[in-house]
C-alpha atoms as a PDB file:
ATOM      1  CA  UNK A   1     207.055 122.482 107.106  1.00  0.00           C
ATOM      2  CA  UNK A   2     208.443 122.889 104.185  1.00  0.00           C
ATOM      3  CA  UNK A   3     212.246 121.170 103.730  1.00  0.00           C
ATOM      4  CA  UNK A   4     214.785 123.751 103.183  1.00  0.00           C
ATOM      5  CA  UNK A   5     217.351 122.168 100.377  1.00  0.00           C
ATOM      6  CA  UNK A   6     220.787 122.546 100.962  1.00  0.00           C
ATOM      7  CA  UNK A   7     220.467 124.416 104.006  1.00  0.00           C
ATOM      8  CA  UNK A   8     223.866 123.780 105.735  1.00  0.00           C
ATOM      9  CA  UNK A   9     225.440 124.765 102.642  1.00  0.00           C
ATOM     10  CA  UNK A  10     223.463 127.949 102.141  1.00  0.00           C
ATOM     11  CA  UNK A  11     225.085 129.070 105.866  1.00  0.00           C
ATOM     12  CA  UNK A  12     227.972 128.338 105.255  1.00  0.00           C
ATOM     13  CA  UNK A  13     228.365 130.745 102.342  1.00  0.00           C
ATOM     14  CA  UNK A  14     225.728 133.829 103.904  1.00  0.00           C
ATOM     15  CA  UNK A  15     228.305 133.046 106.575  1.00  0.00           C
ATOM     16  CA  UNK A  16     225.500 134.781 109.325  1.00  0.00           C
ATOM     17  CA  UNK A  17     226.813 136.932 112.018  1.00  0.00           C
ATOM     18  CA  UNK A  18     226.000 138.155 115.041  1.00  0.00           C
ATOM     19  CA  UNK A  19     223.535 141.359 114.069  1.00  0.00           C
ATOM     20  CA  UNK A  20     223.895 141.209 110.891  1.00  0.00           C
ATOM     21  CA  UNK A  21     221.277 141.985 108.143  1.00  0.00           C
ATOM     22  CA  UNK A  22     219.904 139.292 105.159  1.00  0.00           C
ATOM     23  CA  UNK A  23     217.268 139.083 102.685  1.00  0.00           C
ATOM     24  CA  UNK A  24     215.816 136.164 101.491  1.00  0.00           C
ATOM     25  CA  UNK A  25     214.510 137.092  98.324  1.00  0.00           C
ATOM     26  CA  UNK A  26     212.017 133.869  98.107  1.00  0.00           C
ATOM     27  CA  UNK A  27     210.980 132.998 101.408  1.00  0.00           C
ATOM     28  CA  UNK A  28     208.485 130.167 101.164  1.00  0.00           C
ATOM     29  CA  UNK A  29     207.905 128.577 105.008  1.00  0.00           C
ATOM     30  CA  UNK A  30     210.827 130.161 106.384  1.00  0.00           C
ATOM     31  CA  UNK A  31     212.841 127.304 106.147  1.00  0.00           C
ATOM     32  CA  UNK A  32     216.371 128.761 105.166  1.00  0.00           C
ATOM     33  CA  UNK A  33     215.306 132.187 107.454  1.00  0.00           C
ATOM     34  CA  UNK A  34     215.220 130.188 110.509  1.00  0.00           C
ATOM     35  CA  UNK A  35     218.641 129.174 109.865  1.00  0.00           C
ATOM     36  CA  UNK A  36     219.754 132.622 109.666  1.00  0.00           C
ATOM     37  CA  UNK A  37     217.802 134.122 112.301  1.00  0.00           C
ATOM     38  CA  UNK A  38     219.547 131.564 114.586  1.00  0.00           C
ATOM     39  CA  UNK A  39     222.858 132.972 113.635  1.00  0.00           C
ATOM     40  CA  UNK A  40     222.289 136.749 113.109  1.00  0.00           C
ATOM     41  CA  UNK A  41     220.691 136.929 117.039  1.00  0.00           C
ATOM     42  CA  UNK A  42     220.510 138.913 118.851  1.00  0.00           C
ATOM     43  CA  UNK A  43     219.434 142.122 116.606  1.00  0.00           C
ATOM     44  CA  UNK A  44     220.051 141.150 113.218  1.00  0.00           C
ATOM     45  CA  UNK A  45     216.995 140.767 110.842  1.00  0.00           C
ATOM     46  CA  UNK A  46     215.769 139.325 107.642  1.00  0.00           C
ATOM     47  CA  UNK A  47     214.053 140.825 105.323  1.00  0.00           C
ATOM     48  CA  UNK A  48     211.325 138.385 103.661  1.00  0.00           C
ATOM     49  CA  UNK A  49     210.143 138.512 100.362  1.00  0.00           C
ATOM     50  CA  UNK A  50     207.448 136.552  98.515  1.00  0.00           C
ATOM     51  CA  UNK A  51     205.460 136.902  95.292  1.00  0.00           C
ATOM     52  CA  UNK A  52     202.328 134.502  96.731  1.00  0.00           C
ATOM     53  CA  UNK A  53     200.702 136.852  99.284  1.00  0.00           C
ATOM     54  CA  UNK A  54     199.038 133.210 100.647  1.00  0.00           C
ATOM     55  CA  UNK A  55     202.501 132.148 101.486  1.00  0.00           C
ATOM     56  CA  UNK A  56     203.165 135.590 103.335  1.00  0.00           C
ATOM     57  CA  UNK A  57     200.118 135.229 105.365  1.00  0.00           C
ATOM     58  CA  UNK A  58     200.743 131.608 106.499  1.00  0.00           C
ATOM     59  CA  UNK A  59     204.549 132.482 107.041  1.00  0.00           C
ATOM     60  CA  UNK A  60     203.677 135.271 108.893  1.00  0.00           C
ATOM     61  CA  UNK A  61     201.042 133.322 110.835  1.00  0.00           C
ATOM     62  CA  UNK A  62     203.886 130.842 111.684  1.00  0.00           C
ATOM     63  CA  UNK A  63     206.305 133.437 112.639  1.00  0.00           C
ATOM     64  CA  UNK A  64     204.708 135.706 115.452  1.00  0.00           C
ATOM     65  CA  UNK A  65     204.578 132.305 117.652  1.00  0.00           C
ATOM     66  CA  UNK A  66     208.301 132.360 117.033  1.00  0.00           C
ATOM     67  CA  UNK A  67     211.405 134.095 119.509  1.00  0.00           C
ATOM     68  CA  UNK A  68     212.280 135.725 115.744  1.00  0.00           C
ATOM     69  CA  UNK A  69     208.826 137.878 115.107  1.00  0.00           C
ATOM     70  CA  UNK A  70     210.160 141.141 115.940  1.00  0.00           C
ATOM     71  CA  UNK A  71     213.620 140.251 113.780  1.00  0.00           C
ATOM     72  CA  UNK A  72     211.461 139.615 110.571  1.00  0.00           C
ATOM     73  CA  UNK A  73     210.103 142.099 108.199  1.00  0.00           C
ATOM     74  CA  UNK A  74     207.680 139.981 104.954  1.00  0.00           C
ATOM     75  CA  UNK A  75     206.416 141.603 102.133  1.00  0.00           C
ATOM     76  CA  UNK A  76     204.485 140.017  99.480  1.00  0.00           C
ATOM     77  CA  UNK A  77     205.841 141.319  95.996  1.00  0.00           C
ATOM     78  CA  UNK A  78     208.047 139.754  93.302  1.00  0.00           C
ATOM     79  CA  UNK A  79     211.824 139.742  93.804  1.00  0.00           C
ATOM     80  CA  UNK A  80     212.570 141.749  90.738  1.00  0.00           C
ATOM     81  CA  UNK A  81     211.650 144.847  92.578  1.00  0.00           C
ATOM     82  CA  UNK A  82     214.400 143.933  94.893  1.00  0.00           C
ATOM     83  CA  UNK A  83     215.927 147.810  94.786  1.00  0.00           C
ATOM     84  CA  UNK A  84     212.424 149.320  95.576  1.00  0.00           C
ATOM     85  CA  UNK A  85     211.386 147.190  97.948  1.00  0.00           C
ATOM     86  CA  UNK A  86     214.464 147.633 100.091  1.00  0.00           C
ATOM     87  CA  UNK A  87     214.069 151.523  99.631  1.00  0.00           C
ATOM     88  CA  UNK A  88     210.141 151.201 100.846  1.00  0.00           C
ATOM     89  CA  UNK A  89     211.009 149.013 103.531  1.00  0.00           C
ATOM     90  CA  UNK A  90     214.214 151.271 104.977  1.00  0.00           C
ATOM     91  CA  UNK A  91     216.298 147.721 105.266  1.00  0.00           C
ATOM     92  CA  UNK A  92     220.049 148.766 105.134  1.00  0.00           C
ATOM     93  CA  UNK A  93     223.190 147.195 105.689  1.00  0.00           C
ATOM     94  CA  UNK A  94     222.505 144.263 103.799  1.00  0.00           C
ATOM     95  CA  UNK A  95     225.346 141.515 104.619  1.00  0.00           C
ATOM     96  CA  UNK A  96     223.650 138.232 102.073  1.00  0.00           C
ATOM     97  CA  UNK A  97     220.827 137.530 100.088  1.00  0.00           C
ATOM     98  CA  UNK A  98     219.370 134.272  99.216  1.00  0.00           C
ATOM     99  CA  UNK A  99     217.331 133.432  95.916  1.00  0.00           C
ATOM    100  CA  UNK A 100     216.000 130.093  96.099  1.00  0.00           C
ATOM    101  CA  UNK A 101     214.071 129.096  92.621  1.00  0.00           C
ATOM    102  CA  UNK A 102     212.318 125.938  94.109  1.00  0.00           C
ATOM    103  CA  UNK A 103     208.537 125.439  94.202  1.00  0.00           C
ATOM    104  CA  UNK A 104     207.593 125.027  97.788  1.00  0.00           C
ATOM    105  CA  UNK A 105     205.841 121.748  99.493  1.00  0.00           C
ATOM    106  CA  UNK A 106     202.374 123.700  99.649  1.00  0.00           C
ATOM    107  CA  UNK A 107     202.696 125.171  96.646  1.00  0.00           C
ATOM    108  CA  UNK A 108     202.885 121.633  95.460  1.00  0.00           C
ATOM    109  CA  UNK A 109     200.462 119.683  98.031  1.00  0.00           C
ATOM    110  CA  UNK A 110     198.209 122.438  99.385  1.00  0.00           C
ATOM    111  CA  UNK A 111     197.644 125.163  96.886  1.00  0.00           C
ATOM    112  CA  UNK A 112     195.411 124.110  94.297  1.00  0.00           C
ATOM    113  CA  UNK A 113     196.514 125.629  91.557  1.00  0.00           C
ATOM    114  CA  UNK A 114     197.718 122.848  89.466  1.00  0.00           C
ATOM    115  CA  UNK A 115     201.696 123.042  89.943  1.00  0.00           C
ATOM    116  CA  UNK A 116     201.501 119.230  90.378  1.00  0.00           C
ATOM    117  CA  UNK A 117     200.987 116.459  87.598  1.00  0.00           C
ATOM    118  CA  UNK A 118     200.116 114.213  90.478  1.00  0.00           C
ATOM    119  CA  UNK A 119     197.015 115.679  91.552  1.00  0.00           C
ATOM    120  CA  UNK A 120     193.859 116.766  89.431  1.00  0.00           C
ATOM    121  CA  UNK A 121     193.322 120.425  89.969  1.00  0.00           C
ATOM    122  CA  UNK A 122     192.622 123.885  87.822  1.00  0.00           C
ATOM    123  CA  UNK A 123     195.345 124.207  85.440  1.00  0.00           C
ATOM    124  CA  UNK A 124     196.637 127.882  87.138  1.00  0.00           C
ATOM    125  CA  UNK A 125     200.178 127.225  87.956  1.00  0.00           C
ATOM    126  CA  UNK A 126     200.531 131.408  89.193  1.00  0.00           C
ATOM    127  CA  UNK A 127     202.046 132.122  92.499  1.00  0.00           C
ATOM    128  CA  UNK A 128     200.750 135.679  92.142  1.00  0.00           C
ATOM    129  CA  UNK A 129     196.886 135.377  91.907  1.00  0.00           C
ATOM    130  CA  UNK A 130     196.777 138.866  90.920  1.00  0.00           C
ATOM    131  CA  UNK A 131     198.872 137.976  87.481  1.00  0.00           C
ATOM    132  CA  UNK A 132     195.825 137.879  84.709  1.00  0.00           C
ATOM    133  CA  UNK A 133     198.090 135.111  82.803  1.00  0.00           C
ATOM    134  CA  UNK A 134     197.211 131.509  84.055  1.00  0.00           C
ATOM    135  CA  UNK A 135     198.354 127.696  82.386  1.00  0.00           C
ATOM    136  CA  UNK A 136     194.637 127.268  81.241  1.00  0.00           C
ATOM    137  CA  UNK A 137     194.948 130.295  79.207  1.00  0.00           C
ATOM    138  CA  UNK A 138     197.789 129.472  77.364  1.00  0.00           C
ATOM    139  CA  UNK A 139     196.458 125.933  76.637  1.00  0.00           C
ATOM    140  CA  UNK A 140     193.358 127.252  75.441  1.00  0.00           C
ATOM    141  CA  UNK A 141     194.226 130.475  73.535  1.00  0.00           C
ATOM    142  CA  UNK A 142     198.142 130.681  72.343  1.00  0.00           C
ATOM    143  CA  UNK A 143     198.678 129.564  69.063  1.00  0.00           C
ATOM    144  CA  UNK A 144     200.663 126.440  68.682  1.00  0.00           C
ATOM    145  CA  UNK A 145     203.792 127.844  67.248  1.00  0.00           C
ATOM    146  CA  UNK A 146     203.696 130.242  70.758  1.00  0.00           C
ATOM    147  CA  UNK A 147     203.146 127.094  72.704  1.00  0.00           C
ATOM    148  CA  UNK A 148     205.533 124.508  70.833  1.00  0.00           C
ATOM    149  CA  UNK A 149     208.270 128.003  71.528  1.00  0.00           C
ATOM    150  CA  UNK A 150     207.507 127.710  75.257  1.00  0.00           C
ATOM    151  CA  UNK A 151     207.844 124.047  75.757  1.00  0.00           C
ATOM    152  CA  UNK A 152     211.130 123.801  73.606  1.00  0.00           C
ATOM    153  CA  UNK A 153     213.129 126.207  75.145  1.00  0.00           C
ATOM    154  CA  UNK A 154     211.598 126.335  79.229  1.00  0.00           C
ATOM    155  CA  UNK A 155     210.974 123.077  79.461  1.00  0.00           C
ATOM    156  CA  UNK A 156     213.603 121.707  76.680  1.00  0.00           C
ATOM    157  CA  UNK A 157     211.049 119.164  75.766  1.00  0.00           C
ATOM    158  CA  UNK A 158     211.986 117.014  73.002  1.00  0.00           C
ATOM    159  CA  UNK A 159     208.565 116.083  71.808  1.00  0.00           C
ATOM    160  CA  UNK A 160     207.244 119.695  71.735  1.00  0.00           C
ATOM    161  CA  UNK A 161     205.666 120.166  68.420  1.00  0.00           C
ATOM    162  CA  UNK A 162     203.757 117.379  69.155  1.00  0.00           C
ATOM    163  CA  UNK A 163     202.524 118.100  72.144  1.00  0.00           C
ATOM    164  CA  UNK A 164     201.538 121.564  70.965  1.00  0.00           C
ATOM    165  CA  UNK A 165     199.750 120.220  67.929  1.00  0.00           C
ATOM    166  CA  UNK A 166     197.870 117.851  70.035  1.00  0.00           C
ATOM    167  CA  UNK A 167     196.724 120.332  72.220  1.00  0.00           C
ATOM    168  CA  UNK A 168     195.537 122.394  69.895  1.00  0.00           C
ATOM    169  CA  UNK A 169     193.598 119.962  68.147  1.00  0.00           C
ATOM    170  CA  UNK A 170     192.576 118.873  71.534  1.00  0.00           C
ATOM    171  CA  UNK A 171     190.744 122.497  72.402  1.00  0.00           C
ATOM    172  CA  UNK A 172     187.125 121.689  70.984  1.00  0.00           C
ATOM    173  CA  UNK A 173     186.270 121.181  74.760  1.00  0.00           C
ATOM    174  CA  UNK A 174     188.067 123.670  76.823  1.00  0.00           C
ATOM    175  CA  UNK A 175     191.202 122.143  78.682  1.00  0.00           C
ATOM    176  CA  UNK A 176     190.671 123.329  82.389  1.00  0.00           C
ATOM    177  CA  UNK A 177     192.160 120.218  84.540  1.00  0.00           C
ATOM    178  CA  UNK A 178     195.804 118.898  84.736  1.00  0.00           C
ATOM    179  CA  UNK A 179     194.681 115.645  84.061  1.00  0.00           C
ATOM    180  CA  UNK A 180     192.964 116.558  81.198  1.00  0.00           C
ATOM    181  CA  UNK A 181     196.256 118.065  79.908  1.00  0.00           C
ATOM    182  CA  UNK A 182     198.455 114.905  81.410  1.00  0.00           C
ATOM    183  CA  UNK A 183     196.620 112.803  78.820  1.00  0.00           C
ATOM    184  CA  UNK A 184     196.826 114.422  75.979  1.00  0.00           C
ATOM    185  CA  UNK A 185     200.646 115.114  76.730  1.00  0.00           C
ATOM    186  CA  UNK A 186     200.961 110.549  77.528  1.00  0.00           C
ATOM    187  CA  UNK A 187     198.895 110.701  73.723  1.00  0.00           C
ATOM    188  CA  UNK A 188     201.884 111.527  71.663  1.00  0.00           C
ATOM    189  CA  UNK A 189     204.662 110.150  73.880  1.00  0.00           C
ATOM    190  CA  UNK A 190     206.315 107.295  72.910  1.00  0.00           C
ATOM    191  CA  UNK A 191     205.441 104.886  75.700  1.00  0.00           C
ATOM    192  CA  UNK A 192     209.431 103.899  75.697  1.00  0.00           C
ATOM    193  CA  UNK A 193     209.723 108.085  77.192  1.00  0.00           C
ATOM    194  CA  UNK A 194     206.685 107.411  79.684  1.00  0.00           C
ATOM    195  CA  UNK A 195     208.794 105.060  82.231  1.00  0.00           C
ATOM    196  CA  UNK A 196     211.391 106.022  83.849  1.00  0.00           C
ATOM    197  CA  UNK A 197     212.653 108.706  86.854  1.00  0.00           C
ATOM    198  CA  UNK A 198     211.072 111.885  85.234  1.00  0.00           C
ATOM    199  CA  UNK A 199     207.159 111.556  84.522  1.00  0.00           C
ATOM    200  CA  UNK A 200     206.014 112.272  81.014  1.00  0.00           C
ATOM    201  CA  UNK A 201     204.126 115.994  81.952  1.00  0.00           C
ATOM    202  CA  UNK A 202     207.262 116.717  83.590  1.00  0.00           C
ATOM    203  CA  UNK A 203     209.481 119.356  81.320  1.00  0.00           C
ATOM    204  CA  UNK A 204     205.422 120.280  79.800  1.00  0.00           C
ATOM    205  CA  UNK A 205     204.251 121.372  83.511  1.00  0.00           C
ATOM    206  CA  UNK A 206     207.782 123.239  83.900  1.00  0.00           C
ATOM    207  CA  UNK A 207     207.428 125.065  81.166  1.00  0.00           C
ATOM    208  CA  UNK A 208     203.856 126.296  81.032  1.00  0.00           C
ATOM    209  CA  UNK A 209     205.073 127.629  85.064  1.00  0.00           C
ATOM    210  CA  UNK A 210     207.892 129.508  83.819  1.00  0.00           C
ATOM    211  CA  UNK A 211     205.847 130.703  81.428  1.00  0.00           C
ATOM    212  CA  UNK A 212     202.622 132.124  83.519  1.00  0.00           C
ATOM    213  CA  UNK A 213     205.204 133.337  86.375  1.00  0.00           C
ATOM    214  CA  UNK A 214     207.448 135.088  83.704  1.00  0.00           C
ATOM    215  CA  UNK A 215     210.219 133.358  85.907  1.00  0.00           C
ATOM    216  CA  UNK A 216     213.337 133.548  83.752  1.00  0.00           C
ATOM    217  CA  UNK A 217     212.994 137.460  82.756  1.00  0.00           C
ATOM    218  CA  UNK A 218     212.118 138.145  86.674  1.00  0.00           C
ATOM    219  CA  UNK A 219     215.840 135.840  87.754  1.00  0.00           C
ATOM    220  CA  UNK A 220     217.621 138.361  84.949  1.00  0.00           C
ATOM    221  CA  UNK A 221     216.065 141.243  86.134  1.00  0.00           C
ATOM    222  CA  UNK A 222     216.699 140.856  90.149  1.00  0.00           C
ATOM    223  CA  UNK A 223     220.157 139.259  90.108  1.00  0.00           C
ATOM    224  CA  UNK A 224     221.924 142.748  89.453  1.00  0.00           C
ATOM    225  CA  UNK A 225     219.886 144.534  91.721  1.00  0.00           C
ATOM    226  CA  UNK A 226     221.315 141.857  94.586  1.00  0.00           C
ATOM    227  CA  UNK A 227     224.627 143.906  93.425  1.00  0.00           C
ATOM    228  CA  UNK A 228     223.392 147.045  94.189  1.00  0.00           C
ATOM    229  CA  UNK A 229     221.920 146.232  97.417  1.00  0.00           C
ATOM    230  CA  UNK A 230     224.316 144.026  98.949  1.00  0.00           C
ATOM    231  CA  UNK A 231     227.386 145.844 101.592  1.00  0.00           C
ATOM    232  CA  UNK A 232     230.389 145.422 100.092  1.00  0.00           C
ATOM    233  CA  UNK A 233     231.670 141.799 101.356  1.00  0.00           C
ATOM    234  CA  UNK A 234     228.571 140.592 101.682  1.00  0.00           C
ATOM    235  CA  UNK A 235     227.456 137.146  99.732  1.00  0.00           C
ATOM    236  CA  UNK A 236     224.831 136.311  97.220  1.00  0.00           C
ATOM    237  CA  UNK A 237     223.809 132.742  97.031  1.00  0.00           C
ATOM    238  CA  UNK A 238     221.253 131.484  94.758  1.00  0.00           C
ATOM    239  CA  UNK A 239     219.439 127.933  94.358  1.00  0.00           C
ATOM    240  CA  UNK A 240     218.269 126.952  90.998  1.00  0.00           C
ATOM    241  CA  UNK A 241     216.559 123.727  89.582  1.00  0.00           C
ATOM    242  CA  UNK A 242     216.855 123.514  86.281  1.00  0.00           C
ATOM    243  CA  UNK A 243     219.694 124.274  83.489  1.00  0.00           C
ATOM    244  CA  UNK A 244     218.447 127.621  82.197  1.00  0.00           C
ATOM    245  CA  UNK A 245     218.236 129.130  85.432  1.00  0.00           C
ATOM    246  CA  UNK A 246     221.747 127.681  86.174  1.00  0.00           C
ATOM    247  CA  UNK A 247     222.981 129.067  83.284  1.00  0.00           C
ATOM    248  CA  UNK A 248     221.488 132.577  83.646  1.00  0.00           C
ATOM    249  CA  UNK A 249     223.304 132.951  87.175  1.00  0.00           C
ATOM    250  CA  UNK A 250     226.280 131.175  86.545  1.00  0.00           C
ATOM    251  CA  UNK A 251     226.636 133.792  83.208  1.00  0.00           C
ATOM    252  CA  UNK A 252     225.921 136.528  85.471  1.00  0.00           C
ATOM    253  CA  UNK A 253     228.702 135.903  87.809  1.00  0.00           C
ATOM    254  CA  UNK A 254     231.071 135.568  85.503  1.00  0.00           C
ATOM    255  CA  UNK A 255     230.035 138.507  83.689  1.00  0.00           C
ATOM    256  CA  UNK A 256     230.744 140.496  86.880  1.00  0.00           C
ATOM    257  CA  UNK A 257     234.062 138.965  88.132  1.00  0.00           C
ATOM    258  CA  UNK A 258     236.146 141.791  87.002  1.00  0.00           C
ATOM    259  CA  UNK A 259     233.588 143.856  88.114  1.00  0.00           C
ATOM    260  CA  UNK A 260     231.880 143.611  91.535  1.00  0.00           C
ATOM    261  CA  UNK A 261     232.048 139.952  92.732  1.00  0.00           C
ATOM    262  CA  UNK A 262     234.503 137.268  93.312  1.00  0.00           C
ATOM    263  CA  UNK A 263     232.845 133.430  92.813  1.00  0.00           C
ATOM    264  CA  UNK A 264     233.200 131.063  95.761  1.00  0.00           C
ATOM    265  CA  UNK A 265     232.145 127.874  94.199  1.00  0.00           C
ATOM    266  CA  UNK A 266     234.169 127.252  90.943  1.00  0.00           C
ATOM    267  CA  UNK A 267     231.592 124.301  90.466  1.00  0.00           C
ATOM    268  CA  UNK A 268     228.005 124.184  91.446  1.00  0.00           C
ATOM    269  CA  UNK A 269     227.131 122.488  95.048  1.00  0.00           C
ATOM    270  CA  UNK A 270     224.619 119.346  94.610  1.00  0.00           C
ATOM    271  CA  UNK A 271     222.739 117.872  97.110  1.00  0.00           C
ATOM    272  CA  UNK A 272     224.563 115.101  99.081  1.00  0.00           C
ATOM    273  CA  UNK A 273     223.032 111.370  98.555  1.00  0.00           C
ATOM    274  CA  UNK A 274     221.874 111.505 101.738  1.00  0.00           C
ATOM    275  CA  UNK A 275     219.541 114.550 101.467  1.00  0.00           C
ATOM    276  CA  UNK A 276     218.118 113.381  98.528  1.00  0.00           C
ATOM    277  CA  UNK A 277     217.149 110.542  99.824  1.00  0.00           C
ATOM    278  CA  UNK A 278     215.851 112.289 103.084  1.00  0.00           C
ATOM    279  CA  UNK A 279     214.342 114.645  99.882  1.00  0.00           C
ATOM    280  CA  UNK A 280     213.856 113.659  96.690  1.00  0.00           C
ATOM    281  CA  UNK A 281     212.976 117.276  95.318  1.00  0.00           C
ATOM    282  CA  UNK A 282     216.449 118.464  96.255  1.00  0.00           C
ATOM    283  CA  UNK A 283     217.989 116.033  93.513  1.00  0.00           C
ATOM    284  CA  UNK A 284     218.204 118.587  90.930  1.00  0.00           C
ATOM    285  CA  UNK A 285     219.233 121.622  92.805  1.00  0.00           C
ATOM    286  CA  UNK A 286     222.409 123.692  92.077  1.00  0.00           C
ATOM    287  CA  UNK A 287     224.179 125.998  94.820  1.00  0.00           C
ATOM    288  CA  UNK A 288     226.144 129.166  93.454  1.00  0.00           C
ATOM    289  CA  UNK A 289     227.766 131.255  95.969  1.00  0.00           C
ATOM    290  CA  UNK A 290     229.459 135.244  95.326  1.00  0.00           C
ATOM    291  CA  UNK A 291     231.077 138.240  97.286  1.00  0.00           C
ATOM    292  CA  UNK A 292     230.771 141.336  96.732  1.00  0.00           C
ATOM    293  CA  UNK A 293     234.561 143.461  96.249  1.00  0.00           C
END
């Protein structure tokens, strides 16, 4: 099972009721839905959404051996069709919604499709397998000035133009594996930038995800739809991992303030020591919380 991060923080802003109504726009294993079914009982539902159909079918697998099965409605689709998918799916009185950017465990350990620079697999990196755009295509086919763009500003990689120019000159023989694509990336490191806490694919492997999954565009999209769908009082929270998804939210709530929503965490909420240490993939991860007026 996957480990949900920050979980007693994200109930303590949905603040979960008795009967109440949630979404969680990114729903992995369940993890953080568990923790609201326990709170909404005994008729209050979440609505489950999830771009991987895979993950839907092994969540949904896990769920019907649950007491929660008949309070859980998943749909596989992306979370920028938030507005539409509520309208198809009749789910009203909407009290919180949870966005959660992480990658889960399996997508990490289980899928693969070559999210992780620790195991050699296909270079896919797509959650949706329907999405024609994979990581080996844009290794293989963008120009480098396209994939020098990509790396500099999703994965803020400082060695960028040299990693694009090496993989480009790299593309005789296709590029297909993650190894293959580790090495060239370790080729035109300095070996001072190869030790250390953050592996030397790391910020590469970010942004060639963000790029196949179309990520940022989908957070800016969704975000005010979670405004439109949400009862008034109820609470968006949203998990991010990395600075530019940080930034998008933290730009959208304050572009709303004298709008629709009032901010309830003037700072981000990080991970205690102690959960990091019970999981290290939580170490990055940024809590904002909102209300809706």
């Amino acid at each position: 099972m996957h480990i949900p991060v920050l979980q007693k923080e994200v109930i303590e802003y949905l603040d979960p009721k008795p009967n109440e109504n949630f979404i969680d726009c990114t729903i992995g294993e369940g993890g953080h839905s568990l923790a609201i079914l326990e709170k909404n009982a005994p008729k209050g539902k979440v609505l489950g959404i999830d771009v991987d159909a895979e993950v839907i079918k092994n969540t949904k697998y896990y769920i019907q051996n649950t007491i929660y099965k008949n309070r859980v409605v998943l749909v596989s689709d992306n979370f920028a069709n938030l507005k539409e998918i509520v309208r198809r799916e009749k789910f009203i009185k909407v009290c919180g919604i949870l966005l959660d950017l992480g990658m889960s465990s399996w997508h990490l350990e289980e899928s693969g499709r070559g999210f992780s620079f620790l195991r050699n697999e296909p270079l896919d990196m797509r959650y949706n397998l329907e999405n024609p755009l994979t990581a080996e295509k844009i290794v293989n086919y963008w120009s480098k000035s396209e994939i020098e763009k990509i790396l500099r500003e999703y994965g803020e990689e400082r060695f960028a133009k040299k990693i694009a120019e090496r993989i480009v000159e790299s593309r005789a023989k296709p590029i297909e594996t993650t190894f293959q694509l580790i090495e060239i990336i370790k080729s035109v490191i300095p070996r001072k930038y190869q030790v250390g806490r953050l592996h030397p694919a790391t910020r590469t492997f970010q942004a060639l995800r963000i790029a196949v999954n179309d990520e940022l565009n989908n957070l800016e999209k969704t975000l005010p739809q979670t405004i439109n769908v949400l009862n008034r009082g109820g609470r968006l929270v949203v998990i991010s991992f990395h600075s530019l998804e940080d930034r998008i939210v933290k730009n959208f709530y304050r572009g709303q303030t004298s709008k629709d929503l009032k901010i309830l965490t003037k700072k981000p909420i990080r991970p205690s020591r102690e959960e990091i240490i019970k999981n290290h993939r939580s170490r990055s991860a940024k809590l904002r919380a909102c209300q809706k007026f």
